[in-house]
C-alpha atoms as a PDB file:
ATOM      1  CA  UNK A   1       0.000   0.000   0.000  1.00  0.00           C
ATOM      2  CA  UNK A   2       0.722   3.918  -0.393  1.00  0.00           C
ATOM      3  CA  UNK A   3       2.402   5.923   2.637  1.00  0.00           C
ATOM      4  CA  UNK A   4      -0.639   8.701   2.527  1.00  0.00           C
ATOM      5  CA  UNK A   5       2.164   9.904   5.730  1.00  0.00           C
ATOM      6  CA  UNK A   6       5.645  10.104   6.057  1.00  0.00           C
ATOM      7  CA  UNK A   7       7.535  10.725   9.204  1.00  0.00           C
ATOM      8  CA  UNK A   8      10.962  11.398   9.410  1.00  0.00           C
ATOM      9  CA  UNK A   9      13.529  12.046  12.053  1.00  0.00           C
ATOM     10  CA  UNK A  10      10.581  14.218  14.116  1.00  0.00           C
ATOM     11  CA  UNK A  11      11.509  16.416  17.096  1.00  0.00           C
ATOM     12  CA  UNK A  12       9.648  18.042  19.094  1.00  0.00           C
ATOM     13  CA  UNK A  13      10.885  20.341  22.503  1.00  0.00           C
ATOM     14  CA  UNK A  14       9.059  22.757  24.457  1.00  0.00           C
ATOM     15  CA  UNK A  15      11.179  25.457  26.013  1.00  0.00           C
ATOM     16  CA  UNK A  16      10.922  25.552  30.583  1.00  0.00           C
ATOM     17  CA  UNK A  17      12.299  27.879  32.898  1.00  0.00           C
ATOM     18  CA  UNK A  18      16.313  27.931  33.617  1.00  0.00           C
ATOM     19  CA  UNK A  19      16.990  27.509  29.832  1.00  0.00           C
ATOM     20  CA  UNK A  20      16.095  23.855  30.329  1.00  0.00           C
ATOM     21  CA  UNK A  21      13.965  22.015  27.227  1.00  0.00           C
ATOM     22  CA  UNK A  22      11.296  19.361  27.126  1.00  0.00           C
ATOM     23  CA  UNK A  23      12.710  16.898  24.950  1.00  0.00           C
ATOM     24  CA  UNK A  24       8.557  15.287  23.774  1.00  0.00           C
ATOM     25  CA  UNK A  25       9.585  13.530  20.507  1.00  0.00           C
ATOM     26  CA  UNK A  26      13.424  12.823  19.823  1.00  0.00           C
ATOM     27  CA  UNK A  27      13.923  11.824  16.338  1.00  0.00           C
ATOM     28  CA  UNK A  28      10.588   9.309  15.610  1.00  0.00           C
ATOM     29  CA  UNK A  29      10.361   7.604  11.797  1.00  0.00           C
ATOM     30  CA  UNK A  30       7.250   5.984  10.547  1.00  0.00           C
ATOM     31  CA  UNK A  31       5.058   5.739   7.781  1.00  0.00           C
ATOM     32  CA  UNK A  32       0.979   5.522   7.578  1.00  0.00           C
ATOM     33  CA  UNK A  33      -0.493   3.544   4.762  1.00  0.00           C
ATOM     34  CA  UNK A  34      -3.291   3.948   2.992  1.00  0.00           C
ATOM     35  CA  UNK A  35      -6.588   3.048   4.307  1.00  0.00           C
ATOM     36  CA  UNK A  36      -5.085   1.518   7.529  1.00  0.00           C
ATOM     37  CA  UNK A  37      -4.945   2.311  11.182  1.00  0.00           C
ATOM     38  CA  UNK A  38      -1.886   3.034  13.056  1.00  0.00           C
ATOM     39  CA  UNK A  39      -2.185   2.688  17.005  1.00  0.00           C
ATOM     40  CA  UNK A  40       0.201   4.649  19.146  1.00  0.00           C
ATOM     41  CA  UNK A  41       0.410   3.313  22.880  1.00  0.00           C
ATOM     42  CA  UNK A  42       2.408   4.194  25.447  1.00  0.00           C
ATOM     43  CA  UNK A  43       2.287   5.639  28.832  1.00  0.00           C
ATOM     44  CA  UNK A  44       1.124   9.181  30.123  1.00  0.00           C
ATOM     45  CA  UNK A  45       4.004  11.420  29.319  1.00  0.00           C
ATOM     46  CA  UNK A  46       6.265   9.190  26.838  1.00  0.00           C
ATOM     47  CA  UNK A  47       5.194  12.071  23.927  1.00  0.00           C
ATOM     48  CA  UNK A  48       2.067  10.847  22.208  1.00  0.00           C
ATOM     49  CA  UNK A  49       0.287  13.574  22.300  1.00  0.00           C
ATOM     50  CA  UNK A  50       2.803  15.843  21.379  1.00  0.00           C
ATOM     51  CA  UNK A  51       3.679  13.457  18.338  1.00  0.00           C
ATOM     52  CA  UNK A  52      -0.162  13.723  17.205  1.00  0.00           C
ATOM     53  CA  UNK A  53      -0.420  17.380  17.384  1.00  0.00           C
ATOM     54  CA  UNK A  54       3.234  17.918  15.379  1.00  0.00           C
ATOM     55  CA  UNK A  55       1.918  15.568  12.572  1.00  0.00           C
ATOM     56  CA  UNK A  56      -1.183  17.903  12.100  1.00  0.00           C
ATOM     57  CA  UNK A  57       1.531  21.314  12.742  1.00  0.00           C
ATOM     58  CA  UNK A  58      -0.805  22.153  16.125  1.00  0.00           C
ATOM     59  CA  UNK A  59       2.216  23.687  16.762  1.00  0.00           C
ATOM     60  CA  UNK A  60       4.606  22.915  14.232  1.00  0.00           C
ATOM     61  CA  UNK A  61       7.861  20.563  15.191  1.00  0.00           C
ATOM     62  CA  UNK A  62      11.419  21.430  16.196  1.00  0.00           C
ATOM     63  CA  UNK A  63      12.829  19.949  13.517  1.00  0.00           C
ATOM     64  CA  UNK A  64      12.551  16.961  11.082  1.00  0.00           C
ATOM     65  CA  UNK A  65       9.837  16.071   8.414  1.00  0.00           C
ATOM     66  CA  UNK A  66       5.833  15.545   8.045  1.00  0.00           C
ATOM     67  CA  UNK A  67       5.253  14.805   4.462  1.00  0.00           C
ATOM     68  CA  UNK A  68       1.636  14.361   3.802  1.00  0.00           C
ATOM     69  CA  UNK A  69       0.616  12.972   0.126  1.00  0.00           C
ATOM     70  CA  UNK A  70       3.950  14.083  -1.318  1.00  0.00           C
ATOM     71  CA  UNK A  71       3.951  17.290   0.398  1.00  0.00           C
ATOM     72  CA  UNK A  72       6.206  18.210   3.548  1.00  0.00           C
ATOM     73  CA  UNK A  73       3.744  20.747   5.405  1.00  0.00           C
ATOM     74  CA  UNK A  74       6.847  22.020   7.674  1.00  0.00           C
ATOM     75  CA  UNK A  75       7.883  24.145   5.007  1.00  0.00           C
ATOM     76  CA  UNK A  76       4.194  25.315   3.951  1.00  0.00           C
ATOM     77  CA  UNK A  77       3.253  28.674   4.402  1.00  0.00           C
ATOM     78  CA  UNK A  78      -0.073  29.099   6.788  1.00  0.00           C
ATOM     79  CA  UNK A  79      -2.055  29.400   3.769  1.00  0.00           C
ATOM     80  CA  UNK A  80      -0.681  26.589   2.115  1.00  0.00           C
ATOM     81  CA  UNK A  81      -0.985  24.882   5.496  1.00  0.00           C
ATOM     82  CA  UNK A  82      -4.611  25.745   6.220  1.00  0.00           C
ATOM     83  CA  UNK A  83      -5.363  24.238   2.963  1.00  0.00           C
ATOM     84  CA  UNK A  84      -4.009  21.082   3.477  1.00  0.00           C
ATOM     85  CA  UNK A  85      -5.221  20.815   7.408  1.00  0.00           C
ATOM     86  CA  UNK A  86      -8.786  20.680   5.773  1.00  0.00           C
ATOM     87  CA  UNK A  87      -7.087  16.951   4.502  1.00  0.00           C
ATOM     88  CA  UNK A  88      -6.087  15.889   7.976  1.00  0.00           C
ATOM     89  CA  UNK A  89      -8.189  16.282  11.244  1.00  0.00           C
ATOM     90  CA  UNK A  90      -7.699  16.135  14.469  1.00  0.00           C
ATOM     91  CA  UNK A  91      -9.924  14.505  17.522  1.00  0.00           C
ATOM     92  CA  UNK A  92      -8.704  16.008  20.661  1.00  0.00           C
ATOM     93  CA  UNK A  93      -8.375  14.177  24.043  1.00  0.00           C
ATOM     94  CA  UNK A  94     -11.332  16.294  26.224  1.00  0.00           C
ATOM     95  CA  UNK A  95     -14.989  15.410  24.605  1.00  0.00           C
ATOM     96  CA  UNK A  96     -16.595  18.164  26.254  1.00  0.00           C
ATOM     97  CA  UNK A  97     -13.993  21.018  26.008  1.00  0.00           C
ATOM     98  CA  UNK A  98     -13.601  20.687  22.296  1.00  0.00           C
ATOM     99  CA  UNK A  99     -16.826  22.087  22.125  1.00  0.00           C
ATOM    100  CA  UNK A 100     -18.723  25.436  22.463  1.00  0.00           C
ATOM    101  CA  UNK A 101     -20.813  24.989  25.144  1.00  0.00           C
ATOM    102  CA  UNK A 102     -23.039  27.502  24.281  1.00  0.00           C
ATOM    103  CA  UNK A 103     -23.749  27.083  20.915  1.00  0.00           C
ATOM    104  CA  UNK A 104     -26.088  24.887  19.033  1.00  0.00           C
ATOM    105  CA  UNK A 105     -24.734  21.117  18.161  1.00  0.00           C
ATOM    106  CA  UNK A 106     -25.709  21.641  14.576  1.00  0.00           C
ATOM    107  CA  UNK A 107     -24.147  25.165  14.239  1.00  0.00           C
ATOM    108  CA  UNK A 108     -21.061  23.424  15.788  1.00  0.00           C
ATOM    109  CA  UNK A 109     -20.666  20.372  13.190  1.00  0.00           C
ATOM    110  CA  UNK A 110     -21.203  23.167  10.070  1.00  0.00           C
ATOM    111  CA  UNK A 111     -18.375  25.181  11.560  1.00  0.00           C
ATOM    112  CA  UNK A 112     -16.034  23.859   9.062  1.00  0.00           C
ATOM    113  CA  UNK A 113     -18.152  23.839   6.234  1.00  0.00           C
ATOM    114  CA  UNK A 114     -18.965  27.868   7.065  1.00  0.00           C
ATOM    115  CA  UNK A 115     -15.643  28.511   6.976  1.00  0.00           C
ATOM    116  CA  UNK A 116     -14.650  27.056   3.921  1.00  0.00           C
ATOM    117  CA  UNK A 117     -17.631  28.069   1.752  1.00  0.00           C
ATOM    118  CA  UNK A 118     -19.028  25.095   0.821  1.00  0.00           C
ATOM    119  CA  UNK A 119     -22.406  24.989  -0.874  1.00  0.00           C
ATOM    120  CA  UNK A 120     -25.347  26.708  -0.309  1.00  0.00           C
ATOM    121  CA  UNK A 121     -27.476  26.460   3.210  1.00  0.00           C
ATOM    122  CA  UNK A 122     -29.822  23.611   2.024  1.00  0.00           C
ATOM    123  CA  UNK A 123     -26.444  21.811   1.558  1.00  0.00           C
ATOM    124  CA  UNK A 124     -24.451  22.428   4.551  1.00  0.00           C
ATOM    125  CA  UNK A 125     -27.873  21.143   6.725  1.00  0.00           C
ATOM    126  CA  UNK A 126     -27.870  17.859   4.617  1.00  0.00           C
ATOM    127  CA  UNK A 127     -24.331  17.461   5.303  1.00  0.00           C
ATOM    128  CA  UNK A 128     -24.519  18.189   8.929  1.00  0.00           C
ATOM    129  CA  UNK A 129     -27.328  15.589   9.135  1.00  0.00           C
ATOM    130  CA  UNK A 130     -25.735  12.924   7.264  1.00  0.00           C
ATOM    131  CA  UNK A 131     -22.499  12.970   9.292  1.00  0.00           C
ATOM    132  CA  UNK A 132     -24.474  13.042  12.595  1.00  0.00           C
ATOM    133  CA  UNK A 133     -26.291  10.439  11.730  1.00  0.00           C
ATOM    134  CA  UNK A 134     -23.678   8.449  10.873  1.00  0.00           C
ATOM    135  CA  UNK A 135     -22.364   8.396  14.505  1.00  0.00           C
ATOM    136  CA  UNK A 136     -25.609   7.629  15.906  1.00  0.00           C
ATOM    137  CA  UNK A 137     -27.286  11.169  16.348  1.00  0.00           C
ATOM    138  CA  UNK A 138     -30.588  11.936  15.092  1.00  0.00           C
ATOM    139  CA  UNK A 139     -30.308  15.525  13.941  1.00  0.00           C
ATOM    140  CA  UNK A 140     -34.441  16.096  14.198  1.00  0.00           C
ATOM    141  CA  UNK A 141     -33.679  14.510  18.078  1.00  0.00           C
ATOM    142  CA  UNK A 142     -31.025  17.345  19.386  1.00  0.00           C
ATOM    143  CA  UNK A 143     -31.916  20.222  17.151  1.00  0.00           C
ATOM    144  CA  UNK A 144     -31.970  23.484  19.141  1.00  0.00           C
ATOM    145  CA  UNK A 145     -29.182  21.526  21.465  1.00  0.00           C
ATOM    146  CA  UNK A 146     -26.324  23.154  22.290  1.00  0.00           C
ATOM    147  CA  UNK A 147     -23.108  20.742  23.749  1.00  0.00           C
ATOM    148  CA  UNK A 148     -23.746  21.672  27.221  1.00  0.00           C
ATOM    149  CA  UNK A 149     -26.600  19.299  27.300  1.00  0.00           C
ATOM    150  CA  UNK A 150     -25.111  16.227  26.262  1.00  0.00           C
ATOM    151  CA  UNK A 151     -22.464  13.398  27.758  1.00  0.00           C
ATOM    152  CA  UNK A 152     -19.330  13.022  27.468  1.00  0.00           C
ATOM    153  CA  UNK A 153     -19.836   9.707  24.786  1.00  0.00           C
ATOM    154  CA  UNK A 154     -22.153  12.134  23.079  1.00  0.00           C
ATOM    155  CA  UNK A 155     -19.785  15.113  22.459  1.00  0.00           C
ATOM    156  CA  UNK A 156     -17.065  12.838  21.343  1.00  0.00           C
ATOM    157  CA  UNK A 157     -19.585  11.542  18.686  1.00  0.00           C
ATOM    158  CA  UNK A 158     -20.231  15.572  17.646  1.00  0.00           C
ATOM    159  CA  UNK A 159     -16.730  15.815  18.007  1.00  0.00           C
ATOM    160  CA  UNK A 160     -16.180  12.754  15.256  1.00  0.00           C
ATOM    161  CA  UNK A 161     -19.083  14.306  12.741  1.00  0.00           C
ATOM    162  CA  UNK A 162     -17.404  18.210  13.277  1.00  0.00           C
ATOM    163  CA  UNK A 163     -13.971  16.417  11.811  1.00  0.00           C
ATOM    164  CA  UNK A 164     -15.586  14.516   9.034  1.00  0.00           C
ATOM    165  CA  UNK A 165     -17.797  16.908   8.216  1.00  0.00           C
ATOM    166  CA  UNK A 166     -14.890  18.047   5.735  1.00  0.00           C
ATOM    167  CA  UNK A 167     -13.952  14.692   4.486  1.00  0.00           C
ATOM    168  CA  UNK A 168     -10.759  14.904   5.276  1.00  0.00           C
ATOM    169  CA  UNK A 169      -8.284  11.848   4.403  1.00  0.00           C
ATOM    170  CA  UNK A 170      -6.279  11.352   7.182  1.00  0.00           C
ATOM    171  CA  UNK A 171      -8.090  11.284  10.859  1.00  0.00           C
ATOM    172  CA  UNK A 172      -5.517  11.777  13.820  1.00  0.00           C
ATOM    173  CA  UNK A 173      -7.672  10.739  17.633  1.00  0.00           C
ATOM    174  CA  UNK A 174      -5.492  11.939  20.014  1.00  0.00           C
ATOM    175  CA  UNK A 175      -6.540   9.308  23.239  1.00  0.00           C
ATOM    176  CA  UNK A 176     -10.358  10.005  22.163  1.00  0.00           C
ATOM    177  CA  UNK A 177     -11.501   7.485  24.913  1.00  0.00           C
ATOM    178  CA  UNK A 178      -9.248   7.686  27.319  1.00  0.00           C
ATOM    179  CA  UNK A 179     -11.617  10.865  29.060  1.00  0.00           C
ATOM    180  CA  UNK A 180     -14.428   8.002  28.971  1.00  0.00           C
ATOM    181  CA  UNK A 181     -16.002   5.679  30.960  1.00  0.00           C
ATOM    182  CA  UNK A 182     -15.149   1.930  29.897  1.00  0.00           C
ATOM    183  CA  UNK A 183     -18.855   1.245  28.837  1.00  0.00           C
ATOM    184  CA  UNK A 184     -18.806   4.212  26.336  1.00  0.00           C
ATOM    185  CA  UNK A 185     -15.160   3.533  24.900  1.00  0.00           C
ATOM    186  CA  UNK A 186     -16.209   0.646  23.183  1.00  0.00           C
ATOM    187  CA  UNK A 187     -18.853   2.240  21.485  1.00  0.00           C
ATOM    188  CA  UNK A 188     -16.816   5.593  20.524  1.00  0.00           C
ATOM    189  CA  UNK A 189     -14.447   2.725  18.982  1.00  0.00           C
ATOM    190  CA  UNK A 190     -17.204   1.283  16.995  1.00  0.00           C
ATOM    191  CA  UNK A 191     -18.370   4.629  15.499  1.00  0.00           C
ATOM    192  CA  UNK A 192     -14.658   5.342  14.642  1.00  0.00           C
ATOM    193  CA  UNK A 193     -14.044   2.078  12.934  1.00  0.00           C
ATOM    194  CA  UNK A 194     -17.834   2.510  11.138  1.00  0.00           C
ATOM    195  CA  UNK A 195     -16.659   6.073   9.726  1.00  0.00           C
ATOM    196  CA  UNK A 196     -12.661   4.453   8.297  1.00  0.00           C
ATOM    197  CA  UNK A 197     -14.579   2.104   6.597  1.00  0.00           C
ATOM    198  CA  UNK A 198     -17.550   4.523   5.410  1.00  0.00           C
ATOM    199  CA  UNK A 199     -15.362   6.949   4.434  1.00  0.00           C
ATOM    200  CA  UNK A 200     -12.340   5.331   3.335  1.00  0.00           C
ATOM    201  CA  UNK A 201     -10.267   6.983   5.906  1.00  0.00           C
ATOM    202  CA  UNK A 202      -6.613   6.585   7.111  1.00  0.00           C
ATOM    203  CA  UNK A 203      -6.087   6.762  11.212  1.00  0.00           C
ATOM    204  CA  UNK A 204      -3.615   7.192  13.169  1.00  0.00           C
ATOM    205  CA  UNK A 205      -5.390   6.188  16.743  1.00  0.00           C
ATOM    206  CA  UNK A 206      -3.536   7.157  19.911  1.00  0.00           C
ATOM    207  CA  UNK A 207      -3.707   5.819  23.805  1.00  0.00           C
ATOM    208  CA  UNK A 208      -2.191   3.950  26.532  1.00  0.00           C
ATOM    209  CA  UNK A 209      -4.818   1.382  27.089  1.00  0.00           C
ATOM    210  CA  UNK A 210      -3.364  -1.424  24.716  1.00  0.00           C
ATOM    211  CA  UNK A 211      -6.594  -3.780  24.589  1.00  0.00           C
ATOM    212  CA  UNK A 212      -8.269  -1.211  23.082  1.00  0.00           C
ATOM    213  CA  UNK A 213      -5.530   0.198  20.698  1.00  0.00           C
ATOM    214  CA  UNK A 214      -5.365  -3.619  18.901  1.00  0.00           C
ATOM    215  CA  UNK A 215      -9.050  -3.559  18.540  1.00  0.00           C
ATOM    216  CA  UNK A 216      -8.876  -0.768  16.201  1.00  0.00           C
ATOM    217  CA  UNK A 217      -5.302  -0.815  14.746  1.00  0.00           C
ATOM    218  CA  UNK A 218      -3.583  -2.558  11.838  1.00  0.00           C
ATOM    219  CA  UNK A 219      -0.437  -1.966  12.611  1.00  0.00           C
ATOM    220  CA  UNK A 220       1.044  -0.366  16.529  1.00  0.00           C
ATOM    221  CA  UNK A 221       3.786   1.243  17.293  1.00  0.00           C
ATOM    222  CA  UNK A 222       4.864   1.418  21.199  1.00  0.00           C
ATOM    223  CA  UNK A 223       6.348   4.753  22.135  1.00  0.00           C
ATOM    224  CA  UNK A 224       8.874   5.341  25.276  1.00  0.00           C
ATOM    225  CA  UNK A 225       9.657   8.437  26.398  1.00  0.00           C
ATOM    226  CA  UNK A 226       9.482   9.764  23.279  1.00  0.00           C
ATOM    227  CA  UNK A 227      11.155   6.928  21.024  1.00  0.00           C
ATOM    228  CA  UNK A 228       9.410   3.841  19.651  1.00  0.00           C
ATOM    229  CA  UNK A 229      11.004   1.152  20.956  1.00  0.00           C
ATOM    230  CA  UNK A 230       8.607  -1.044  19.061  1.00  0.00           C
ATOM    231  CA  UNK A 231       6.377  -1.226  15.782  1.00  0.00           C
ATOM    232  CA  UNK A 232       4.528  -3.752  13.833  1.00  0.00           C
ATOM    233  CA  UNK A 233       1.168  -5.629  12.959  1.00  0.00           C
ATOM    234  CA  UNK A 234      -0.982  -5.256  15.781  1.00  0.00           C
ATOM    235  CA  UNK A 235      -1.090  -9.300  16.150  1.00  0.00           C
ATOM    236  CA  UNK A 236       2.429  -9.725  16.315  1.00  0.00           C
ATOM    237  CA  UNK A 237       3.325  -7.147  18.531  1.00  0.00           C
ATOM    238  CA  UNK A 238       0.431  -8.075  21.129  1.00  0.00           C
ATOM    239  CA  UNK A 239       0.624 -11.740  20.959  1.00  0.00           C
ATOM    240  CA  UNK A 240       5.124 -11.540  20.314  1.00  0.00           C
ATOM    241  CA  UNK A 241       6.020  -8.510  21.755  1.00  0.00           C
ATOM    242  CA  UNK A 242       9.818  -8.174  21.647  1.00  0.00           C
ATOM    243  CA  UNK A 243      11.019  -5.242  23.305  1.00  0.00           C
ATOM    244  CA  UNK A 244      10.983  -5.466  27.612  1.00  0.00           C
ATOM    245  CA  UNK A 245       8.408  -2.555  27.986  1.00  0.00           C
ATOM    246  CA  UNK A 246       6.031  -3.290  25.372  1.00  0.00           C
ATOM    247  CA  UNK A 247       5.800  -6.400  27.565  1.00  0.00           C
ATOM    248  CA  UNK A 248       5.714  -4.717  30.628  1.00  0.00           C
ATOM    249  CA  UNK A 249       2.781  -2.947  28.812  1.00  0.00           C
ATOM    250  CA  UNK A 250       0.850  -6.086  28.106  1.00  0.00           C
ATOM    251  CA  UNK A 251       1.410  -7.448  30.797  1.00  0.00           C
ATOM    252  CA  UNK A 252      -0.279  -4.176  32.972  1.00  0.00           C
ATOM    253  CA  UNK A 253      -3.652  -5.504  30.964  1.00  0.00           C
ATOM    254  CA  UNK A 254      -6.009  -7.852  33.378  1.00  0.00           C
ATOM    255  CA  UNK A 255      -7.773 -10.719  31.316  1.00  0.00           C
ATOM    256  CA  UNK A 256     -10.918 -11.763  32.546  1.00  0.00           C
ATOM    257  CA  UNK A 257     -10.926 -13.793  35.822  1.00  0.00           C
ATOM    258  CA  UNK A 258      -7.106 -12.823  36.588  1.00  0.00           C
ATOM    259  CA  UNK A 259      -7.108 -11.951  40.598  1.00  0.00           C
ATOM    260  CA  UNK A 260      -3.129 -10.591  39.802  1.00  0.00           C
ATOM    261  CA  UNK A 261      -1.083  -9.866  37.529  1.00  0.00           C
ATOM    262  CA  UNK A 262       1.258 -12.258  36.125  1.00  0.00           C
ATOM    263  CA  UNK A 263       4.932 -12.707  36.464  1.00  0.00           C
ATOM    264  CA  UNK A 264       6.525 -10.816  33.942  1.00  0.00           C
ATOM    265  CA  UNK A 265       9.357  -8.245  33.400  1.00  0.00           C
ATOM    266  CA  UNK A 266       7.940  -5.914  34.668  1.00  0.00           C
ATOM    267  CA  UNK A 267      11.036  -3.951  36.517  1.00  0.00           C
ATOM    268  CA  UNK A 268      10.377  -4.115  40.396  1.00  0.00           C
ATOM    269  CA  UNK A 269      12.878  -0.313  41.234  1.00  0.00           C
ATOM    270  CA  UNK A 270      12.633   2.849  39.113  1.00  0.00           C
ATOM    271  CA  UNK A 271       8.983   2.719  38.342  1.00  0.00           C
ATOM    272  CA  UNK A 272       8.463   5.981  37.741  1.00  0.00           C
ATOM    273  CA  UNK A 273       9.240   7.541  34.113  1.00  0.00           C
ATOM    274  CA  UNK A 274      12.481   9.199  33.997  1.00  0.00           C
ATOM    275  CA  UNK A 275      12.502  13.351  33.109  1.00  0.00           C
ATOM    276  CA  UNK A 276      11.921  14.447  29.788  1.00  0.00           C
ATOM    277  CA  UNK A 277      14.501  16.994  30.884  1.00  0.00           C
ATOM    278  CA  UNK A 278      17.099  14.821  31.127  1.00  0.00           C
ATOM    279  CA  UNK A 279      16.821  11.242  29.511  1.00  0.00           C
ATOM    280  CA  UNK A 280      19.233   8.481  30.453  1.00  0.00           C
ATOM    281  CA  UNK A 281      22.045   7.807  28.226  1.00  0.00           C
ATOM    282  CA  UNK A 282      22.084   5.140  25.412  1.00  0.00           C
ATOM    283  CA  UNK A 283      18.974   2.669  25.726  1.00  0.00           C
ATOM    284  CA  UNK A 284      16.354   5.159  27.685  1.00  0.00           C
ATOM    285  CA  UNK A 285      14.321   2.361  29.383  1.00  0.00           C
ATOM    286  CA  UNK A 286      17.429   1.393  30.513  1.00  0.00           C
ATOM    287  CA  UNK A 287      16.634   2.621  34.651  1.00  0.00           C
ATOM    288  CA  UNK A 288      13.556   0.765  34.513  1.00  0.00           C
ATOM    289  CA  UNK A 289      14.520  -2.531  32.844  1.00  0.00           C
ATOM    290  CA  UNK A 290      15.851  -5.560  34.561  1.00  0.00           C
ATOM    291  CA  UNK A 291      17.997  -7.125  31.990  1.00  0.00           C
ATOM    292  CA  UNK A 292      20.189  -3.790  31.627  1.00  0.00           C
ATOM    293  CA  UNK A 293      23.587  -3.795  31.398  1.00  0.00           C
ATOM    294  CA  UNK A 294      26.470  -1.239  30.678  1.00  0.00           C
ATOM    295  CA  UNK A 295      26.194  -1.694  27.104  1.00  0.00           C
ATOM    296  CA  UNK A 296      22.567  -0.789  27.407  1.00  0.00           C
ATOM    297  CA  UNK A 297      23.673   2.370  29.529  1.00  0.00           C
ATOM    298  CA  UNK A 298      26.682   3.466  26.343  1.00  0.00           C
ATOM    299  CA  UNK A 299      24.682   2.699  23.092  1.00  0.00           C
ATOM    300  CA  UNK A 300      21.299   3.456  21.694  1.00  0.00           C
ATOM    301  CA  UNK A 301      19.987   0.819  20.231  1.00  0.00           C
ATOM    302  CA  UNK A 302      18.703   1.189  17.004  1.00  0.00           C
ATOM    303  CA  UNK A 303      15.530  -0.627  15.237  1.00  0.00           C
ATOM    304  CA  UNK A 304      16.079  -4.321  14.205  1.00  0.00           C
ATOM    305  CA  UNK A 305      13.776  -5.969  11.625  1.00  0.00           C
ATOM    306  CA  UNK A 306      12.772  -8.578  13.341  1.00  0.00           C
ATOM    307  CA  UNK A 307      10.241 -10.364  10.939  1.00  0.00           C
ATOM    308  CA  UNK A 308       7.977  -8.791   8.076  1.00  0.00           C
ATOM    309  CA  UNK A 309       7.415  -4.901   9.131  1.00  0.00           C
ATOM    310  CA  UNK A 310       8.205  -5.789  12.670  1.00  0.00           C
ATOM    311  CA  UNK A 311      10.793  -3.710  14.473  1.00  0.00           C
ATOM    312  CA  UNK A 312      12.364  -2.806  18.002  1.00  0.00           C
ATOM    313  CA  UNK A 313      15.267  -1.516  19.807  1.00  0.00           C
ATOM    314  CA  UNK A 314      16.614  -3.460  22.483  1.00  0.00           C
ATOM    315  CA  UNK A 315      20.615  -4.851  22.545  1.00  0.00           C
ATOM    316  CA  UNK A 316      18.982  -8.067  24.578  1.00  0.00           C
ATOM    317  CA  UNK A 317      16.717  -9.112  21.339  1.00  0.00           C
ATOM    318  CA  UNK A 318      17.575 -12.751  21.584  1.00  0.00           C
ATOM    319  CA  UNK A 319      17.398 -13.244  25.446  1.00  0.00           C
ATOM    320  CA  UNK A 320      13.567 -11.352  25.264  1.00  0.00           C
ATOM    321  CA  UNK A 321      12.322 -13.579  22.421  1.00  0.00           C
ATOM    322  CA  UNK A 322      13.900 -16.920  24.056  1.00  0.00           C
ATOM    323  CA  UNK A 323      11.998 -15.939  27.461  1.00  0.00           C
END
């Protein structure tokens, strides 16, 4: 299949006080197919976010390349830019802060199409209706509405419609469940899955709860303080993950009728997630992972293929697969 996205070498830092610099993204590849879904897992604060938001130039990167259908958009001017963002959308984290409280859910899903000038009123309301109703809201049902009045499962789905409303090729869901209640994140998943294959659409789907990042994803890539450590099909990497926190990850997911969780390697010292200020040397999962050693503290360890379009970067390859 086509890369509809390239990704190369991204950085992204945010400047803090003392002259010191958030180091979010440091130097991330990857490509985006086609028509498929690519999940992005990790835990809170190992640069996901920021990763989704530089791909769509919400703000723009530090440095490296986004090249979207041929085009690298961090050279675009904003007008340039602004035409191509109506390509590629973006589903924020917060359901119910994405959205206008006070205005009218209707008003808020033709937004986009008032801003761009497309067709005539009779056409924007047919639009409107047809994308709400493909994510399960009856327009007739919350006309007069405004986003105030509704869940947070609801707004998400107005949320959903808003980005589609443009037909955009390329939809970016920046941990779009993750502000839900379990019952509800199934269904948010269904609607999203209903619209790729509706509307022909290309994801990239980000979170940190893994079970429900496979359910919707082709292909996953595992991030760690921002580096993937770890990318392939979704199968393979959940059922042979290769790289020590991708199955500390896994292994952080309770099955059914599990009273513990189950011996893994899981590191038992330096649970917490080192600073983004400051990451180790060499391998950065390195203070957390009990099979380190100095090598692991001296080198980086780049990506080995380790099967068909299944990476990771660990020096200890053979001793992860063999346990």
């Amino acid at each position: 299949m086509t890369a509809l996205l390239e990704v190369k070498e991204l950085v992204v830092e945010f400047p803090a006080s003392k002259g010191r610099r958030v180091h979010a993204v440091s130097g991330v590849d990857f490509e985006v197919r086609q028509g498929e879904t690519l999940g992005l897992v990790g835990e809170s604060g190992c640069g996901k976010s920021s990763l989704a938001r530089a791909i769509v130039q919400a703000p723009r990167p530090t440095s490296g390349s986004v090249v979207f259908d041929g085009t690298a958009l961090e050279g675009l001017s904003r007008s340039a830019l602004r035409e191509q963002r109506r390509r590629l959308q973006l589903i924020i984290q917060d359901p119910i802060a994405a959205l206008n409280p006070r205005r009218k859910v209707e008003d808020i899903v033709a937004e986009p199409l008032e801003l761009w000038g497309e067709g005539r009123r009779s056409y924007r309301q047919d639009r409107v209706a047809e994308v709400l109703d493909a994510v399960g809201i009856d327009l007739a049902a919350v006309a007069g509405r405004r986003a105030s009045e509704f869940s947070g499962g609801q707004c998400q789905r107005i949320n959903i419609a808003r980005a589609l409303v443009l037909e955009p090729e390329l939809l970016v869901c920046d941990e779009p469940v993750s502000a839900l209640d379990v019952s509800v994140r199934a269904q948010i998943v269904n609607v999203l899955e209903g619209m790729k294959e509706r509307y022909g659409l290309t994801m990239i789907f980000v979170g940190h709860d893994v079970s429900v990042v496979r359910n919707i994803s082709d292909r996953i890539a595992v991030m760690y303080l921002g580096k993937i450590v770890e990318l392939g099909p979704a199968d393979a990497v959940c059922e042979r993950p290769q790289h020590p926190y991708t199955r500390a990850l896994l292994d952080a997911v309770l099955e059914p009728g599990d009273v513990a969780p189950p011996p893994s390697l899981v590191p038992t010292e330096g649970i917490d997630l080192p600073s983004p200020f400051d990451p180790p040397s060499g391998c950065r999962f390195r203070t957390r992972c009990p099979m380190a050693t100095d090598l692991c503290r001296e080198v980086e360890p780049p990506l080995r293929v380790l099967g068909s379009g299944h990476v990771a970067a660990c020096h200890h390859l053979d001793v992860v697969v063999a346990s």
